[in-house]
PDB file of N, CA and C in Angstrom:
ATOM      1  N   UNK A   1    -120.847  27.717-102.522  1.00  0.00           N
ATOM      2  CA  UNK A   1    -120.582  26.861-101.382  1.00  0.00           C
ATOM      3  C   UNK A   1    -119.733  27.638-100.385  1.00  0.00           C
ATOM      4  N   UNK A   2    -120.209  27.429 -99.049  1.00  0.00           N
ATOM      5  CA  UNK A   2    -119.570  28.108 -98.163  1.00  0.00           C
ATOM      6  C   UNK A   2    -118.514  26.697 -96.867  1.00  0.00           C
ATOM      7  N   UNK A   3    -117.590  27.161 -96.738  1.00  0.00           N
ATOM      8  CA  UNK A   3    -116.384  25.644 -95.725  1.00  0.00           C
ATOM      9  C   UNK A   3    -116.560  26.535 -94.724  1.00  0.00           C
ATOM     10  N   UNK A   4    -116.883  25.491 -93.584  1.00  0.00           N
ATOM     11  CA  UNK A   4    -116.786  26.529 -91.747  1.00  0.00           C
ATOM     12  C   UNK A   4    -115.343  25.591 -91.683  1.00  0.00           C
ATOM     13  N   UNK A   5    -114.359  26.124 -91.100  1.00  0.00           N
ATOM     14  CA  UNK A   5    -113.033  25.584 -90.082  1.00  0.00           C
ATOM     15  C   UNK A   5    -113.156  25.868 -89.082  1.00  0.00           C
ATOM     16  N   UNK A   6    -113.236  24.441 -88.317  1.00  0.00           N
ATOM     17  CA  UNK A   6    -113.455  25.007 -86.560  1.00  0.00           C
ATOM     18  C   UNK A   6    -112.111  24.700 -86.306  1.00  0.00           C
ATOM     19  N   UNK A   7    -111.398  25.135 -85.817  1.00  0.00           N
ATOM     20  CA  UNK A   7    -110.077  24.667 -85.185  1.00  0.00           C
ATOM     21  C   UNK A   7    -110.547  24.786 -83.453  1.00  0.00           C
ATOM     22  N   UNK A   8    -109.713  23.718 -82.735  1.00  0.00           N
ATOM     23  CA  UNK A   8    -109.883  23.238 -81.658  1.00  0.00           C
ATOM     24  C   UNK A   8    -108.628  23.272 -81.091  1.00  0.00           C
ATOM     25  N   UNK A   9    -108.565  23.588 -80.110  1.00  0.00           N
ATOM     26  CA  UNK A   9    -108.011  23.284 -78.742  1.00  0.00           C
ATOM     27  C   UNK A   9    -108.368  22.250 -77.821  1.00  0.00           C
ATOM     28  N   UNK A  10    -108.157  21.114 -77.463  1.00  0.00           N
ATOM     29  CA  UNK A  10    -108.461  19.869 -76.908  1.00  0.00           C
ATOM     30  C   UNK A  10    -107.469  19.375 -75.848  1.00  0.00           C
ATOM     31  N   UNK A  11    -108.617  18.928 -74.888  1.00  0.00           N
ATOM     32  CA  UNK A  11    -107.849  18.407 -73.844  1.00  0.00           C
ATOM     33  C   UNK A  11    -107.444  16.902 -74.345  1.00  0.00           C
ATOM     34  N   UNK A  12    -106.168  16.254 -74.544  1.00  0.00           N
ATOM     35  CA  UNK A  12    -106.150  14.628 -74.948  1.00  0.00           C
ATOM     36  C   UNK A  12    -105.934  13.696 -73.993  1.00  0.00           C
ATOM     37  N   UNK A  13    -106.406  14.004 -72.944  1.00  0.00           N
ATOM     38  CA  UNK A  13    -107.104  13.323 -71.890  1.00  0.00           C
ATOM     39  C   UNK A  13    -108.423  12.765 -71.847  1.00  0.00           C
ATOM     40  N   UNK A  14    -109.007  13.680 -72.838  1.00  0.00           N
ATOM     41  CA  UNK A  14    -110.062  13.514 -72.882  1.00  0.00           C
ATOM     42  C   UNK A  14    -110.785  13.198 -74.513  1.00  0.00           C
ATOM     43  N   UNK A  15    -109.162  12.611 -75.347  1.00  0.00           N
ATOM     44  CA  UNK A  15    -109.976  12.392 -76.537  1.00  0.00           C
ATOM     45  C   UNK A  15    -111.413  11.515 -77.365  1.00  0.00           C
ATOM     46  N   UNK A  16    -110.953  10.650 -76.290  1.00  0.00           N
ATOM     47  CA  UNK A  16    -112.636   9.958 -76.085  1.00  0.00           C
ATOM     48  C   UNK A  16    -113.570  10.482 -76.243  1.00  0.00           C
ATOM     49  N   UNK A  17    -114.018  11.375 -75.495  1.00  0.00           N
ATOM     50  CA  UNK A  17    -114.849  12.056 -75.650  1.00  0.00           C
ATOM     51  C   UNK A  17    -115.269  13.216 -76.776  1.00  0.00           C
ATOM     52  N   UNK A  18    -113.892  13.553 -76.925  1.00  0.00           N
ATOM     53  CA  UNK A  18    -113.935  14.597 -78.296  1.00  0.00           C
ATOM     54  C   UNK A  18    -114.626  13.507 -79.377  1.00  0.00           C
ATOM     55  N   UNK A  19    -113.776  12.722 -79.527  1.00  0.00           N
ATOM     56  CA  UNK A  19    -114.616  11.611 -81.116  1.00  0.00           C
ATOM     57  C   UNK A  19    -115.503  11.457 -80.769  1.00  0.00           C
ATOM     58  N   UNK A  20    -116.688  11.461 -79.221  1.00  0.00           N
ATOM     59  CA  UNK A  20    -117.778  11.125 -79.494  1.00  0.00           C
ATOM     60  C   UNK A  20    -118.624  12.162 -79.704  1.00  0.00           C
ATOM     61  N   UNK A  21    -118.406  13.410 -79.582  1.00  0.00           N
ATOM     62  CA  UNK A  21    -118.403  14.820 -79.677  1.00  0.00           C
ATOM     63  C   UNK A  21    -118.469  15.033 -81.538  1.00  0.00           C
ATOM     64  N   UNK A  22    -117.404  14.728 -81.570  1.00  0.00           N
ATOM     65  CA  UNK A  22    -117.379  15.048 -83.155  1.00  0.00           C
ATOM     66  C   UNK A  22    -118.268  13.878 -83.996  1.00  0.00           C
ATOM     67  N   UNK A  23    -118.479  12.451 -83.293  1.00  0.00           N
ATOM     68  CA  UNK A  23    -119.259  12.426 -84.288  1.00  0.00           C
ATOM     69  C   UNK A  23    -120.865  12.105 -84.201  1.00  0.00           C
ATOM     70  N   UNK A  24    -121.174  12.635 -83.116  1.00  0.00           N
ATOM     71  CA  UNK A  24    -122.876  13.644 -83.131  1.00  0.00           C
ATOM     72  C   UNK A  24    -122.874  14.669 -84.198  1.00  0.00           C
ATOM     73  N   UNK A  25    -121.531  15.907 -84.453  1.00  0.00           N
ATOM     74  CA  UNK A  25    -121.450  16.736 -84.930  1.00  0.00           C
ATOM     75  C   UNK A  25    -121.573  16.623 -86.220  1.00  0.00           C
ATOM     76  N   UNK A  26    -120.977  15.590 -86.858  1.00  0.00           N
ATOM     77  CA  UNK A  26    -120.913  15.063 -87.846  1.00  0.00           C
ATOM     78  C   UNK A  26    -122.406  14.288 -88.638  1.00  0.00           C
ATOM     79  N   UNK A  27    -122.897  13.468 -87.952  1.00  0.00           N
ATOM     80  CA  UNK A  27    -124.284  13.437 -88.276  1.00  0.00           C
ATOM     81  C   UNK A  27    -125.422  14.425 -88.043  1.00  0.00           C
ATOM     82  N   UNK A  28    -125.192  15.146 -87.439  1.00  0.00           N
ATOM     83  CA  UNK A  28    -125.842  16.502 -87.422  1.00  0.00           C
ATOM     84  C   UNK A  28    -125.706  17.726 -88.477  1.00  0.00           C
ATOM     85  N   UNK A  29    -124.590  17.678 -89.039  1.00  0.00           N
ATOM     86  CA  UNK A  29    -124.664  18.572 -90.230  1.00  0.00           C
ATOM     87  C   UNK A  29    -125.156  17.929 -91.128  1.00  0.00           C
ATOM     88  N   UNK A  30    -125.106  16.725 -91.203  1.00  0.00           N
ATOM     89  CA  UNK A  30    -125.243  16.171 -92.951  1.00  0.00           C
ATOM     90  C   UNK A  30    -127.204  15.835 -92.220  1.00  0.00           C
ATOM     91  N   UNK A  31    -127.222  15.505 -91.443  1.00  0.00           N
ATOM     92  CA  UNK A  31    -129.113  15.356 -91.197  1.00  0.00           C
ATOM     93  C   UNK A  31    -129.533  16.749 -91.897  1.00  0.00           C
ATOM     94  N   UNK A  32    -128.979  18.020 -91.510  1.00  0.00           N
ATOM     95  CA  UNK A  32    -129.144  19.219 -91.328  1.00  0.00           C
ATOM     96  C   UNK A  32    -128.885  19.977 -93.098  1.00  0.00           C
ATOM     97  N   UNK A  33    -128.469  18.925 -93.974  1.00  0.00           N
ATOM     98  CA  UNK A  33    -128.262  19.773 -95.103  1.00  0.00           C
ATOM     99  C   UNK A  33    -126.616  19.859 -95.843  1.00  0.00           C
ATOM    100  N   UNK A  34    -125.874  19.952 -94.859  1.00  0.00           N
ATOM    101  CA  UNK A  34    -124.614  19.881 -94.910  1.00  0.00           C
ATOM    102  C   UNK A  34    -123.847  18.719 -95.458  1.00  0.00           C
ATOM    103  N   UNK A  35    -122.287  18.612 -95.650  1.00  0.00           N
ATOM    104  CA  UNK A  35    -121.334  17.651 -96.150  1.00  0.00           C
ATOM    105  C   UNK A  35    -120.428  18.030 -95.461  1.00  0.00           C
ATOM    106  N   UNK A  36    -120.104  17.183 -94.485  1.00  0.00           N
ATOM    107  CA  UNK A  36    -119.290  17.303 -93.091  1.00  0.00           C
ATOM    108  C   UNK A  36    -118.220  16.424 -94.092  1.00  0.00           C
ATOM    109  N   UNK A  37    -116.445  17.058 -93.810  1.00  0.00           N
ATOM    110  CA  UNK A  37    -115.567  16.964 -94.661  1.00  0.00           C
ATOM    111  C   UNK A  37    -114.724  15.944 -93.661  1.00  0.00           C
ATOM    112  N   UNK A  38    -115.062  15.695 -92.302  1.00  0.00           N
ATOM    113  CA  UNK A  38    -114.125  15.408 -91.190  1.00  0.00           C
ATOM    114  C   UNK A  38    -113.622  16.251 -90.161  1.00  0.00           C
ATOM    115  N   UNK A  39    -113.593  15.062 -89.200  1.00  0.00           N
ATOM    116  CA  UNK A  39    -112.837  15.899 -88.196  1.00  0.00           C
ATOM    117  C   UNK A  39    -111.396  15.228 -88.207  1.00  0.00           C
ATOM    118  N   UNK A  40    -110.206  16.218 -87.966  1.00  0.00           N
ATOM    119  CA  UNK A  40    -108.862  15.574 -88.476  1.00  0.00           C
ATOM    120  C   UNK A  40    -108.130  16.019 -86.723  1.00  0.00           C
ATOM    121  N   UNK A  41    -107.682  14.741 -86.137  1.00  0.00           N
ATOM    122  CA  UNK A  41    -107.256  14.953 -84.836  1.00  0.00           C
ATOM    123  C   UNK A  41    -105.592  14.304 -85.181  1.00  0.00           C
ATOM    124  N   UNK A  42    -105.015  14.612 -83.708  1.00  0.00           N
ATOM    125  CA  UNK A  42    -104.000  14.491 -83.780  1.00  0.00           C
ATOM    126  C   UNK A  42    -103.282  12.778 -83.933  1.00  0.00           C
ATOM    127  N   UNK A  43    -102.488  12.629 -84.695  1.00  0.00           N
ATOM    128  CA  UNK A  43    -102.115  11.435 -85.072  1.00  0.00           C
ATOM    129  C   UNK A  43    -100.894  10.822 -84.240  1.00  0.00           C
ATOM    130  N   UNK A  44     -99.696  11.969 -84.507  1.00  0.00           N
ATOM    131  CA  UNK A  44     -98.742  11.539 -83.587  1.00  0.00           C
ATOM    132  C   UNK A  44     -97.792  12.636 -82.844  1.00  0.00           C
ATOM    133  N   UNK A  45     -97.246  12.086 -81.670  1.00  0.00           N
ATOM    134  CA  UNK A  45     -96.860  13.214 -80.536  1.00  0.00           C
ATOM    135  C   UNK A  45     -97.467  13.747 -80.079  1.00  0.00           C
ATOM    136  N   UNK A  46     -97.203  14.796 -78.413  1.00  0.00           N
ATOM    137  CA  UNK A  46     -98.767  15.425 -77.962  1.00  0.00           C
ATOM    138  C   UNK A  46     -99.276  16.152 -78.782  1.00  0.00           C
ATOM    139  N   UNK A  47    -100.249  16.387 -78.674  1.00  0.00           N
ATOM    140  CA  UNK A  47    -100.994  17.496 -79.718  1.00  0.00           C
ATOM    141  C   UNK A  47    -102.459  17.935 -78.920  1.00  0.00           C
ATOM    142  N   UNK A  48    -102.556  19.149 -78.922  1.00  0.00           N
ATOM    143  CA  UNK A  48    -103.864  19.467 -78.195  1.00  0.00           C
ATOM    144  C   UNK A  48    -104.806  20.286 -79.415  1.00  0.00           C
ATOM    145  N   UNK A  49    -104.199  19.912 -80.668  1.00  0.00           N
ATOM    146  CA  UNK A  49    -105.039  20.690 -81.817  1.00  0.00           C
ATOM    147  C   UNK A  49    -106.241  19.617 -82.374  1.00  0.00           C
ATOM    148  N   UNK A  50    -106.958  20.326 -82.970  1.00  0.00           N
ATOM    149  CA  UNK A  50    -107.913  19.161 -84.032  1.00  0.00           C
ATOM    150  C   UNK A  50    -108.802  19.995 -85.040  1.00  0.00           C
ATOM    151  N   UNK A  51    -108.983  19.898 -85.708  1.00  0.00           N
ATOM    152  CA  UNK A  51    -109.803  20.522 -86.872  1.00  0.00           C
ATOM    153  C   UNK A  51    -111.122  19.954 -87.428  1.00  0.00           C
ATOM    154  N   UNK A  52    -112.212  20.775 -88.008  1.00  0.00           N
ATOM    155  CA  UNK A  52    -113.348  19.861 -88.535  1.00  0.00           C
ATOM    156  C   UNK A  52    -113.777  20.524 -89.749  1.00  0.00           C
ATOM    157  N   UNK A  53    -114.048  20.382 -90.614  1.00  0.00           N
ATOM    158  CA  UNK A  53    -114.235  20.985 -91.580  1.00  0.00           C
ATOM    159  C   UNK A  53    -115.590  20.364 -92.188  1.00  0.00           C
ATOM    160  N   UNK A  54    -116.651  21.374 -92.937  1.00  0.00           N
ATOM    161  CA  UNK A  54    -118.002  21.000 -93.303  1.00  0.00           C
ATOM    162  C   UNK A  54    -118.440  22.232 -94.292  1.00  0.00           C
ATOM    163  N   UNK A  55    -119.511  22.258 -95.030  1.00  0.00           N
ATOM    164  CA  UNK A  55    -119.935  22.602 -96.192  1.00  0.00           C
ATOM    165  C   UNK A  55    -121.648  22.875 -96.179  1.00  0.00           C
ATOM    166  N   UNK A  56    -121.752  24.053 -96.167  1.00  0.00           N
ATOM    167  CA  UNK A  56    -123.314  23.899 -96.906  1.00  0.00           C
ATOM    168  C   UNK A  56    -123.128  25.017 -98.344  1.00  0.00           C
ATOM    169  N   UNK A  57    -124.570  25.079 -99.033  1.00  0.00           N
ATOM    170  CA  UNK A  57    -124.186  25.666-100.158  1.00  0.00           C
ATOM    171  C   UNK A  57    -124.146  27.296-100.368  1.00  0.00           C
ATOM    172  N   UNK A  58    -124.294  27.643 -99.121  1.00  0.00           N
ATOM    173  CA  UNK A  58    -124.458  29.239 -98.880  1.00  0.00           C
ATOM    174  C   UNK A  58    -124.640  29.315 -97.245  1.00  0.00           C
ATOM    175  N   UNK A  59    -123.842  30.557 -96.878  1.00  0.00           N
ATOM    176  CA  UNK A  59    -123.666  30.877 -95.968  1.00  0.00           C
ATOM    177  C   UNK A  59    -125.311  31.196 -95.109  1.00  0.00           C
ATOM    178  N   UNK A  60    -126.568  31.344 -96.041  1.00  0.00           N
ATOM    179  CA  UNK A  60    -127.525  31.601 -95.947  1.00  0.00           C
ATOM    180  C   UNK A  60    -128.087  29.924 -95.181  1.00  0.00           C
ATOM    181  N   UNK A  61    -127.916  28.978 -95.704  1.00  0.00           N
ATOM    182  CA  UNK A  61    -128.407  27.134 -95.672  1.00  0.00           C
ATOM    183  C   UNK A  61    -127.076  27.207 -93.938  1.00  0.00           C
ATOM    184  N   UNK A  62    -125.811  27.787 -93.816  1.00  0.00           N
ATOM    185  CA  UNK A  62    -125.325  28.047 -92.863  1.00  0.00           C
ATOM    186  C   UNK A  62    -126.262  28.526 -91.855  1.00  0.00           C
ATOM    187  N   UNK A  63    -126.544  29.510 -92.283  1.00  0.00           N
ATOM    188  CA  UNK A  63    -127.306  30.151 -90.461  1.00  0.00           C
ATOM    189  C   UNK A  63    -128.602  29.153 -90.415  1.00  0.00           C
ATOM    190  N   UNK A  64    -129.717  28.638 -91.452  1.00  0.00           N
ATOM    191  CA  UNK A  64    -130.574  28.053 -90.817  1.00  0.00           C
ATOM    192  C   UNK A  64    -130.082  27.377 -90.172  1.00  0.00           C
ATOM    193  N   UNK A  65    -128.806  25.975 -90.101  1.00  0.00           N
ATOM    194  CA  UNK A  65    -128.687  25.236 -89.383  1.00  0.00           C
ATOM    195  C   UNK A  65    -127.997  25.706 -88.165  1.00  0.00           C
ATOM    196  N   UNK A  66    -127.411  26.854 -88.060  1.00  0.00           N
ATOM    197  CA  UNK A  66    -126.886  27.593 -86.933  1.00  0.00           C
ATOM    198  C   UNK A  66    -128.232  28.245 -85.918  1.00  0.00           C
ATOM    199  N   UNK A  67    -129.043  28.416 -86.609  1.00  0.00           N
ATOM    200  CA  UNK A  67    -130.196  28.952 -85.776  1.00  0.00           C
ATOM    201  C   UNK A  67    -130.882  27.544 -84.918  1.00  0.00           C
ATOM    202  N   UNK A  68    -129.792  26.037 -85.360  1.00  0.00           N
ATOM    203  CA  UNK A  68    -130.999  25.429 -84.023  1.00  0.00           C
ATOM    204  C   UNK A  68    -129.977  25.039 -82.991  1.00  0.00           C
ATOM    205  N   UNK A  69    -129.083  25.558 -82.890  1.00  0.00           N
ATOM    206  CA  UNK A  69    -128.344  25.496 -81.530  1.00  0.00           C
ATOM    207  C   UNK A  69    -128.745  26.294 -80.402  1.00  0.00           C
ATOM    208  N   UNK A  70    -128.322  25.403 -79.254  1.00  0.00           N
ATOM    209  CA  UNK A  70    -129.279  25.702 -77.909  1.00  0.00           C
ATOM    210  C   UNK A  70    -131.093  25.457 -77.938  1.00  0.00           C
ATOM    211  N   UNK A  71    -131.401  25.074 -78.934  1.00  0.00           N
ATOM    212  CA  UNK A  71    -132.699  24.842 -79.045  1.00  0.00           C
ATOM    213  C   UNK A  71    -133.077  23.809 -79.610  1.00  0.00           C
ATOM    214  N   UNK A  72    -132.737  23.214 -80.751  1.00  0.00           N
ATOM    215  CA  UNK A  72    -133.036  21.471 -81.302  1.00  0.00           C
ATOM    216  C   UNK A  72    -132.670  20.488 -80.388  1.00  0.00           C
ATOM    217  N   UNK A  73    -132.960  19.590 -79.539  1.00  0.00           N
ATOM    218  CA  UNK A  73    -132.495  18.887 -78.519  1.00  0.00           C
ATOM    219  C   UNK A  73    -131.365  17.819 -78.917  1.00  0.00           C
ATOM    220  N   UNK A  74    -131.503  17.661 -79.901  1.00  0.00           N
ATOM    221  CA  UNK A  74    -129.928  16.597 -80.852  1.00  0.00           C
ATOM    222  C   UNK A  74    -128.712  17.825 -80.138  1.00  0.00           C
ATOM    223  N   UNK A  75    -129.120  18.868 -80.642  1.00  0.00           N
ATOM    224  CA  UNK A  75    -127.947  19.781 -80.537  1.00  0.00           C
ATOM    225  C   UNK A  75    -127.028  20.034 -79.298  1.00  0.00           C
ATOM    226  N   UNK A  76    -128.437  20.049 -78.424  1.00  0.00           N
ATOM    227  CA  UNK A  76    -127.939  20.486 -76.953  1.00  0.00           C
ATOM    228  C   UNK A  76    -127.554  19.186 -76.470  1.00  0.00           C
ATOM    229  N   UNK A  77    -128.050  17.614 -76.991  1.00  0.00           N
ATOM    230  CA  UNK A  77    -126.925  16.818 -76.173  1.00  0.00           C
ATOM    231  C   UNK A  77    -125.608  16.635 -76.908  1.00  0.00           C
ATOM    232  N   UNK A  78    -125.481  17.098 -78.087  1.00  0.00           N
ATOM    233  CA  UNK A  78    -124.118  16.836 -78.297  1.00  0.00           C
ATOM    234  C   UNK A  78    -123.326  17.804 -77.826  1.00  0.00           C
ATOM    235  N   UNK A  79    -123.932  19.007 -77.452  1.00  0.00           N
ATOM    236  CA  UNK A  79    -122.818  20.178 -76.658  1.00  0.00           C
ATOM    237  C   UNK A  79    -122.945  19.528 -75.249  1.00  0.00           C
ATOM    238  N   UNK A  80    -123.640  18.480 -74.947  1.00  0.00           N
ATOM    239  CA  UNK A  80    -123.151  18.114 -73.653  1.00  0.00           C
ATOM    240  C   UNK A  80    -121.925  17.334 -73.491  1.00  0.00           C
ATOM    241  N   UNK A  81    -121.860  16.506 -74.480  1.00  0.00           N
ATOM    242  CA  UNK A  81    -120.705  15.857 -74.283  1.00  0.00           C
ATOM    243  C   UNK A  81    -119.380  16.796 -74.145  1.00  0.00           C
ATOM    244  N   UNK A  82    -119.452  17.853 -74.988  1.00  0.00           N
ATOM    245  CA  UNK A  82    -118.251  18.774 -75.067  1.00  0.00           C
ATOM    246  C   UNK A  82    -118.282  19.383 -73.461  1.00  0.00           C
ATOM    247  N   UNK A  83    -119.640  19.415 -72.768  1.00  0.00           N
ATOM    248  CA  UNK A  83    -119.654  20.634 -71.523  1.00  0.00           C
ATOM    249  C   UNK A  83    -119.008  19.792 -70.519  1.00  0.00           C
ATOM    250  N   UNK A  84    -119.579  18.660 -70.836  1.00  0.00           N
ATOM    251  CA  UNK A  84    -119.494  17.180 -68.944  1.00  0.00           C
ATOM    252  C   UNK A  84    -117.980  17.302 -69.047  1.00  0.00           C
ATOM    253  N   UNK A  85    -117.487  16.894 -70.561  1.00  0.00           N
ATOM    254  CA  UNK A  85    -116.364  16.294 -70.535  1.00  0.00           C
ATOM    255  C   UNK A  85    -115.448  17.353 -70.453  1.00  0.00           C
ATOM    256  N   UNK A  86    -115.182  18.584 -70.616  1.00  0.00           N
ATOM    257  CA  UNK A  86    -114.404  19.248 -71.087  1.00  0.00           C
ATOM    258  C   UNK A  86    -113.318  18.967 -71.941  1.00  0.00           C
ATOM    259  N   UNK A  87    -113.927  18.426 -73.103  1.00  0.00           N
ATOM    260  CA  UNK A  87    -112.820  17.497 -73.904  1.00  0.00           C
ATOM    261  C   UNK A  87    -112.344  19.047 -74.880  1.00  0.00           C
ATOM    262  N   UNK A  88    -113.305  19.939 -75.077  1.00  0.00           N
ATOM    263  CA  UNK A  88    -112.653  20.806 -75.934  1.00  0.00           C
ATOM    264  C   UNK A  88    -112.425  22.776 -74.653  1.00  0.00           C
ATOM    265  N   UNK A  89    -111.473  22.922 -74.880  1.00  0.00           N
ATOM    266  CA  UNK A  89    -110.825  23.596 -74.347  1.00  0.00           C
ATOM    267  C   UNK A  89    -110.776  25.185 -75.020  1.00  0.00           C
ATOM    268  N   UNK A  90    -110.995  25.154 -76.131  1.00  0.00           N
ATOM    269  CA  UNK A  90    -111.658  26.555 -77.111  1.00  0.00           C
ATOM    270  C   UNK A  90    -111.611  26.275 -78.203  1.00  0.00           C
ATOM    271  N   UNK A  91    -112.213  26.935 -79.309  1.00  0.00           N
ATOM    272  CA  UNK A  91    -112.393  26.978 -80.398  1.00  0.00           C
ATOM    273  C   UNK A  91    -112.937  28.642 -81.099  1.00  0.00           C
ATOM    274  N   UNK A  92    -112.246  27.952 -81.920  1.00  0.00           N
ATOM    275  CA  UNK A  92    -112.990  29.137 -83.514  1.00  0.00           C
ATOM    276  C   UNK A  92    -113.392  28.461 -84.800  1.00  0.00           C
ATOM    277  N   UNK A  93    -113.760  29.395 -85.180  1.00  0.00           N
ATOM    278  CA  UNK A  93    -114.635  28.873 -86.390  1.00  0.00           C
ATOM    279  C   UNK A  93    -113.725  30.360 -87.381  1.00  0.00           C
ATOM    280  N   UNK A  94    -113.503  29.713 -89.115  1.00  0.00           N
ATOM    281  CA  UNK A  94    -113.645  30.436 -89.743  1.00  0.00           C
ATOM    282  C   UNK A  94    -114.061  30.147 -91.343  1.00  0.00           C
ATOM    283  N   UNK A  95    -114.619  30.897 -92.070  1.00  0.00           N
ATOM    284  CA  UNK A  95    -115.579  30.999 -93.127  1.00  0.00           C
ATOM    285  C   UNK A  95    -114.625  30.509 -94.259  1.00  0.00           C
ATOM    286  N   UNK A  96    -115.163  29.750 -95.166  1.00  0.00           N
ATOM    287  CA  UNK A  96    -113.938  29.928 -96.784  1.00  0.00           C
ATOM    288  C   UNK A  96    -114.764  29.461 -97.974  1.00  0.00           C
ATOM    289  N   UNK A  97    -114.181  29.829 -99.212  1.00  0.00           N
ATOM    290  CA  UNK A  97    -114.738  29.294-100.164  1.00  0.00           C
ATOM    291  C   UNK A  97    -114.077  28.064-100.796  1.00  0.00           C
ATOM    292  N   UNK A  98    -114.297  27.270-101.297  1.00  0.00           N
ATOM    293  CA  UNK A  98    -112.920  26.663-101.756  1.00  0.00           C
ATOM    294  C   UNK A  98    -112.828  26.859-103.058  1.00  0.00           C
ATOM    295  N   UNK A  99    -111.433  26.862-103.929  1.00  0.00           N
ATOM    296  CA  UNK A  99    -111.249  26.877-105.111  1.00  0.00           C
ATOM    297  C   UNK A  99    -110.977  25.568-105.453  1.00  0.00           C
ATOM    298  N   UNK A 100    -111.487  24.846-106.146  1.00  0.00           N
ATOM    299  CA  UNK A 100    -111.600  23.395-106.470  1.00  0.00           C
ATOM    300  C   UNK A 100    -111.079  23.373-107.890  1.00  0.00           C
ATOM    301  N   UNK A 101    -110.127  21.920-108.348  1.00  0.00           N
ATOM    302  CA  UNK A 101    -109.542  21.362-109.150  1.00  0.00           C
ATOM    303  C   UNK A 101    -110.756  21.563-110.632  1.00  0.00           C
ATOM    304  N   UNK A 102    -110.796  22.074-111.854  1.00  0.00           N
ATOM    305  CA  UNK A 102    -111.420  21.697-113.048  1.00  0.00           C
ATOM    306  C   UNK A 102    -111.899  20.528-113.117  1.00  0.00           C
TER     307      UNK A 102
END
């Protein structure tokens, strides 16, 4: 099993839009194969961070569903919401395995 961490930078002006952002994103991985873990936003005080965390079973089941961005049309309207709105402000992504409880 392979965990993507997107960490975010977010405008919270515009968190509205981020949750509706995240959760296209969210039914889009798990349509796609995946086990979307959440997206975890800020709870209290300003905060311009947010995190999402998701799962497929190999980094390999990863790129097919990475190969339909900009091209599956689900895909490209949920990057619209992120483009109109500018609700997200940058991001990264990084790779992990997890070591899980016995």
């Amino acid at each position: 099993m392979i965990t993507c961490v997107v960490h975010y930078t977010i405008d919270p002006a515009q968190i509205d839009a981020f949750e509706r952002f995240a959760r296209e994103w969210m039914r889009l991985v798990v349509k796609h194969g995946g086990v979307h873990h959440g997206y975890f936003l800020p709870a209290e005080g300003a905060s311009d961070r947010a995190e999402a965390l998701f799962s497929f079973e190999s980094l390999a089941a990863y790129e097919v569903y990475r190969s339909r961005f900009g091209q599956d049309p689900e895909f490209v309207a949920a990057d619209k919401i992120r483009d109109e709105s500018g609700c997200v402000l940058r991001w990264d992504r990084t790779f992990m395995r997890p070591l899980l409880p016995n």
